[in-house]
N, C-alpha and C. Protein backbone atom coordinates (compact mmCIF):
# COMPACT_ATOMS: atom_id res chain seq x y z
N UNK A 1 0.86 -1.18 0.00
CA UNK A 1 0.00 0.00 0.00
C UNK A 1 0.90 1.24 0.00
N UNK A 2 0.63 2.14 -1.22
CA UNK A 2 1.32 3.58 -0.65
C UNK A 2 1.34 4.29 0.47
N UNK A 3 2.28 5.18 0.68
CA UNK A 3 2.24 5.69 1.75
C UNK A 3 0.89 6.57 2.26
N UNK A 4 0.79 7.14 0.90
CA UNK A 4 -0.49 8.31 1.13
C UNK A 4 -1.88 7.67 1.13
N UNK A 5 -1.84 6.23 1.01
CA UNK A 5 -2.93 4.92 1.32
C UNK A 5 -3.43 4.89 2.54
N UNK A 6 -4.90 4.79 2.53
CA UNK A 6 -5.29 4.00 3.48
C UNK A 6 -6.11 3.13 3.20
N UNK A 7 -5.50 1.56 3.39
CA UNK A 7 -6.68 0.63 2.83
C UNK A 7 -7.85 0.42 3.90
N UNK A 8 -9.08 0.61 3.51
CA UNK A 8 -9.96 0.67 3.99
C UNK A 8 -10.67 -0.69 4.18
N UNK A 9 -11.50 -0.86 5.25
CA UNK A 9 -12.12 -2.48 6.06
C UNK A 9 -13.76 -2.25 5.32
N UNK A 10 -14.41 -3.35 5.22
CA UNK A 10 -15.61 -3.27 5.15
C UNK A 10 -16.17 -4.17 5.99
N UNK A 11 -17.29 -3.92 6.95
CA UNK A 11 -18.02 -4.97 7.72
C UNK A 11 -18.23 -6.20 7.62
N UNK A 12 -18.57 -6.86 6.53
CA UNK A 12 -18.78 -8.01 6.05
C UNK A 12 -17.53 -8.96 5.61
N UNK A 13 -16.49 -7.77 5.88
CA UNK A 13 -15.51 -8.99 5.24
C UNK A 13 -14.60 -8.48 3.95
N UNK A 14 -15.80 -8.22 3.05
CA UNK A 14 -15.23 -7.97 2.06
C UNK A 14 -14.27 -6.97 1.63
N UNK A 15 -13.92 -7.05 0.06
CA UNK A 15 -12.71 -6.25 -0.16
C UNK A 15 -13.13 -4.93 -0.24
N UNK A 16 -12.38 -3.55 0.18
CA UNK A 16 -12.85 -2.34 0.43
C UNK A 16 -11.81 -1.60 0.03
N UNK A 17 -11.91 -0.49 -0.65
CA UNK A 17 -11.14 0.59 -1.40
C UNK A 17 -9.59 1.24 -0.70
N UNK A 18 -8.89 1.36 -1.10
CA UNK A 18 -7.98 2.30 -0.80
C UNK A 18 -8.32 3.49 -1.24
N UNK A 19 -7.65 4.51 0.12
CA UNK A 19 -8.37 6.20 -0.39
C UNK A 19 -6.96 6.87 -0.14
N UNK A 20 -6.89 8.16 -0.29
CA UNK A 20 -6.03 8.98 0.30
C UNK A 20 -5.96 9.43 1.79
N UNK A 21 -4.75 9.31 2.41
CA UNK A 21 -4.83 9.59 3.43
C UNK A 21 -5.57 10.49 4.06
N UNK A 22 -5.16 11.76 3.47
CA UNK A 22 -5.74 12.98 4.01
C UNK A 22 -7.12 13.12 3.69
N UNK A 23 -8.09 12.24 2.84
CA UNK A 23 -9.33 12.17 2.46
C UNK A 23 -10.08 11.44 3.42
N UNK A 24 -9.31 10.52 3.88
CA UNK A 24 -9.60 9.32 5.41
C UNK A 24 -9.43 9.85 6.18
N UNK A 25 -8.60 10.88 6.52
CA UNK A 25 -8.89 11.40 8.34
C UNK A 25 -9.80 12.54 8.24
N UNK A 26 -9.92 13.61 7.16
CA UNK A 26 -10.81 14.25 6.68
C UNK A 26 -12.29 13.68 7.07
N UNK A 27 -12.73 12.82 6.47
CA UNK A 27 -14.23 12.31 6.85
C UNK A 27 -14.08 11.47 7.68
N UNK A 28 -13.06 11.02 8.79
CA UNK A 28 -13.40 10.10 9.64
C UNK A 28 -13.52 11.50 10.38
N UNK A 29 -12.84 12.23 10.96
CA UNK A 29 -13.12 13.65 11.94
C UNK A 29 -14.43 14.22 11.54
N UNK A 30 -14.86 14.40 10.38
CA UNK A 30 -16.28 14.76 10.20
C UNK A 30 -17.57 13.49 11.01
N UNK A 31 -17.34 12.78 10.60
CA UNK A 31 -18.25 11.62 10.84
C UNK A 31 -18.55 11.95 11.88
N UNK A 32 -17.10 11.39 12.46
CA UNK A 32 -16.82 11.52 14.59
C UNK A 32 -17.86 12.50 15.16
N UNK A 33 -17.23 13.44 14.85
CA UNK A 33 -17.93 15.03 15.03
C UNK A 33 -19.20 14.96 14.83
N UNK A 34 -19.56 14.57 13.50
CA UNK A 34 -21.22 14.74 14.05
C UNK A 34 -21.93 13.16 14.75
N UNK A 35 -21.75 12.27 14.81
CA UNK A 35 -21.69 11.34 15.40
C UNK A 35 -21.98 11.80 17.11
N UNK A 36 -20.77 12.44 17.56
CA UNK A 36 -20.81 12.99 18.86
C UNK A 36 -21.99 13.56 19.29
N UNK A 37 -22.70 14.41 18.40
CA UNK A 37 -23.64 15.26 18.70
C UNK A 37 -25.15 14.32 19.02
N UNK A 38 -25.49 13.30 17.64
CA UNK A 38 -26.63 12.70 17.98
C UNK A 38 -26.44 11.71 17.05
N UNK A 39 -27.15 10.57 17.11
CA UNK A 39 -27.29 9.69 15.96
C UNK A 39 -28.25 10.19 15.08
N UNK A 40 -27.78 9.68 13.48
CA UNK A 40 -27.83 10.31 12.30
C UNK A 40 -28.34 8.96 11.54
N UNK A 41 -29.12 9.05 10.41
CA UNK A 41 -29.79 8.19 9.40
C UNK A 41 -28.52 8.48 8.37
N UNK A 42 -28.60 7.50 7.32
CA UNK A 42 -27.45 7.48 6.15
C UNK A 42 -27.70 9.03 5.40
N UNK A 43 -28.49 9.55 5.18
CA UNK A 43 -29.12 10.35 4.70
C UNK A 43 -28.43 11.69 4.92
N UNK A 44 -29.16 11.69 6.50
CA UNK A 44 -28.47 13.17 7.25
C UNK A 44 -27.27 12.84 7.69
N UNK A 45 -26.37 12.16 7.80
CA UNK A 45 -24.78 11.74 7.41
C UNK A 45 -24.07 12.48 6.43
N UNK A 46 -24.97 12.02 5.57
CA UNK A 46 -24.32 12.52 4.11
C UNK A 46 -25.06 14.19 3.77
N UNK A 47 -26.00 14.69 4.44
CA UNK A 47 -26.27 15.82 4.09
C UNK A 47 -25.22 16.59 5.17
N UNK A 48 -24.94 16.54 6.47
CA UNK A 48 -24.34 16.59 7.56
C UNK A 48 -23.16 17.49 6.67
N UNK A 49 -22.72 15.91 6.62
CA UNK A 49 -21.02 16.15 5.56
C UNK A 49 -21.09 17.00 4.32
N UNK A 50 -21.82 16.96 3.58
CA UNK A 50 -21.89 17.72 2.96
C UNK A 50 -22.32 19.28 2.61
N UNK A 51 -22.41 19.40 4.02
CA UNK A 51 -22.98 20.86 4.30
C UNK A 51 -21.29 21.47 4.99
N UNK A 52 -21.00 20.33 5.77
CA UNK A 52 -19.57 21.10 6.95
C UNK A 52 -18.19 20.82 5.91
N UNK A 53 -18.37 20.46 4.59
CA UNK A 53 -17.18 20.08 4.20
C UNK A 53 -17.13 20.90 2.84
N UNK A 54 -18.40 21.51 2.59
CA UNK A 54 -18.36 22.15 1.54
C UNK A 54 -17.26 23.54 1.59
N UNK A 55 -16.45 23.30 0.30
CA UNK A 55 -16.07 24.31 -0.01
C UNK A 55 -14.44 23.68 0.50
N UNK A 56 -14.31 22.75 1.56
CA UNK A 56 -13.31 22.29 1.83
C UNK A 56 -12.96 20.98 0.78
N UNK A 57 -13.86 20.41 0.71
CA UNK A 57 -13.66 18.90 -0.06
C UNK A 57 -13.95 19.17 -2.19
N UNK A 58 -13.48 18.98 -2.68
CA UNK A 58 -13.80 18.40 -3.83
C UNK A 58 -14.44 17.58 -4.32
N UNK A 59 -13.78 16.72 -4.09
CA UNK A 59 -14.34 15.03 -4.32
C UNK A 59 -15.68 14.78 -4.65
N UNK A 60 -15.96 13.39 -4.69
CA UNK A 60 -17.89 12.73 -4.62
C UNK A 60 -17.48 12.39 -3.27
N UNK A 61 -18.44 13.79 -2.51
CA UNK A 61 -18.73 13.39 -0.48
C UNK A 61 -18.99 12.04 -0.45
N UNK A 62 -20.66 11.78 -1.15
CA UNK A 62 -20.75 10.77 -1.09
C UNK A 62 -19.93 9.43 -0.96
N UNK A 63 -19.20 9.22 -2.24
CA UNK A 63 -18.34 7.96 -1.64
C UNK A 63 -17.45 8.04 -0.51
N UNK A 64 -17.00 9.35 -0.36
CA UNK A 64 -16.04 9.05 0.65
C UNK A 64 -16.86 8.80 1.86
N UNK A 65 -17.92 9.18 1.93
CA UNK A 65 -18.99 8.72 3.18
C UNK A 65 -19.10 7.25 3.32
N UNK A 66 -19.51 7.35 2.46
CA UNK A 66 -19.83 5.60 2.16
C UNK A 66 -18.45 4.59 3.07
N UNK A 67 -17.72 4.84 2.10
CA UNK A 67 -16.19 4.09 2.17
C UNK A 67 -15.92 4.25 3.51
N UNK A 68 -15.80 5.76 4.10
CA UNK A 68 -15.19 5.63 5.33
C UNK A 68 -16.03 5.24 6.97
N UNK A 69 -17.40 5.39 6.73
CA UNK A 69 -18.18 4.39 7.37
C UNK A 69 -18.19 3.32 7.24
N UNK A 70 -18.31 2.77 6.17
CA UNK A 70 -18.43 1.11 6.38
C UNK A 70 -16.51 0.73 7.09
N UNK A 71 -15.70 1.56 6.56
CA UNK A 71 -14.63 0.87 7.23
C UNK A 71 -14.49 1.57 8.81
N UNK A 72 -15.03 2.83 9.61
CA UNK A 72 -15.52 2.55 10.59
C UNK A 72 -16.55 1.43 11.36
N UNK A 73 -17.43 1.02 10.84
CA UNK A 73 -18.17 -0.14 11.12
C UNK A 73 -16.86 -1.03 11.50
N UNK A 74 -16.44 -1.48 10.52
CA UNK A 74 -15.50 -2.53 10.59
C UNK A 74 -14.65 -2.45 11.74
N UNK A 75 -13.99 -1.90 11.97
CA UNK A 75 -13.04 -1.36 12.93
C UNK A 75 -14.39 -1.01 14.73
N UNK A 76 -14.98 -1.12 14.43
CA UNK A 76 -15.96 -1.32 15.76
C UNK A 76 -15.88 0.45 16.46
N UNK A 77 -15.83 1.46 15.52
CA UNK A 77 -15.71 2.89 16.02
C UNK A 77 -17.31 3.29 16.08
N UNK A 78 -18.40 2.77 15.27
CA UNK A 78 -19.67 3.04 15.07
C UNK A 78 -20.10 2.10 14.92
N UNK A 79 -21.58 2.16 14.94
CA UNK A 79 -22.32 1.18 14.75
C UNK A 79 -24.08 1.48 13.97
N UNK A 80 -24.70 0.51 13.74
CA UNK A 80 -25.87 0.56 13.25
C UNK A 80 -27.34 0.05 14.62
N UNK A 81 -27.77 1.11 14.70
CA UNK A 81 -29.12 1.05 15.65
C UNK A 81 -30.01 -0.23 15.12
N UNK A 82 -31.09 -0.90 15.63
CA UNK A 82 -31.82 -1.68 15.32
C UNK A 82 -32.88 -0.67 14.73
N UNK A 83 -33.11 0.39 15.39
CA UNK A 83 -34.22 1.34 15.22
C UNK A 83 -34.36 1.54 13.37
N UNK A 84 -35.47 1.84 13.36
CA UNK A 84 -36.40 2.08 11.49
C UNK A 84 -36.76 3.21 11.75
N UNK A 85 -35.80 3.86 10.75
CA UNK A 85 -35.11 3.81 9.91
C UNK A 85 -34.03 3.39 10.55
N UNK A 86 -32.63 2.91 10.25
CA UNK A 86 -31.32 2.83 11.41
C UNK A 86 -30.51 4.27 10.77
N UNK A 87 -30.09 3.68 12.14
CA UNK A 87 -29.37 5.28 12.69
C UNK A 87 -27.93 4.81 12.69
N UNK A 88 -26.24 5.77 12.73
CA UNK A 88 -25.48 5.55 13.08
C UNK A 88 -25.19 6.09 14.62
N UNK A 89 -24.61 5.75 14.93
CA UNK A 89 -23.73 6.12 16.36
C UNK A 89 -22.40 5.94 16.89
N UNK A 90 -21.97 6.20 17.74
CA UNK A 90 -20.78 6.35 18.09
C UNK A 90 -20.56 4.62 19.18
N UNK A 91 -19.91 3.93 18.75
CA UNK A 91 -19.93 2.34 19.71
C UNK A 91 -19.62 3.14 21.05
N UNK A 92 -20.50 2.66 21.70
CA UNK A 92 -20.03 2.65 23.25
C UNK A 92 -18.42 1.92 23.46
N UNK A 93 -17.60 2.13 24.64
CA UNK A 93 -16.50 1.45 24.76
C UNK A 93 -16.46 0.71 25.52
């Protein structure tokens, strides 16, 4: 993996993207951050991020949302509510 790599985990197992570093701590600190505040639907996640990153990020928010949640999931930093719609949150420790 390059240096400026971060290979990314997916929940299930499967194989999951390498991103840029600074694109991975970028939306993992966003996530966190709003995470902290309240649990969030996939939805308002991605509207969330894309409201606090605008103008900072380039990119498709979206995937990097995507990508860097599910490899939080993986890594046991968040989690998925049972609740309908599900919600994310911050894993208890």
């Amino acid at each position: 993996m390059a240096q400026g790599k971060v290979q990314t985990k997916h929940p299930l197992g499967k194989s999951n993207k390498p991103i840029d570093r600074r694109d991975y701590e970028t939306f993992k600190a966003a996530i966190l951050s709003a995470l902290r505040r309240q649990e969030l639907t996939h939805a308002e996640l991605l509207n969330e991020l894309s409201r606090s990153l605008k103008g900072k990020f380039s990119g498709n928010v979206g995937w990097h949302v995507m990508v860097v949640k599910l490899d939080l999931e993986a890594r046991k930093v968040i989690e998925r509510t049972s609740s309908s719609p599900q919600k994310y949150r911050l894993k208890p420790r």
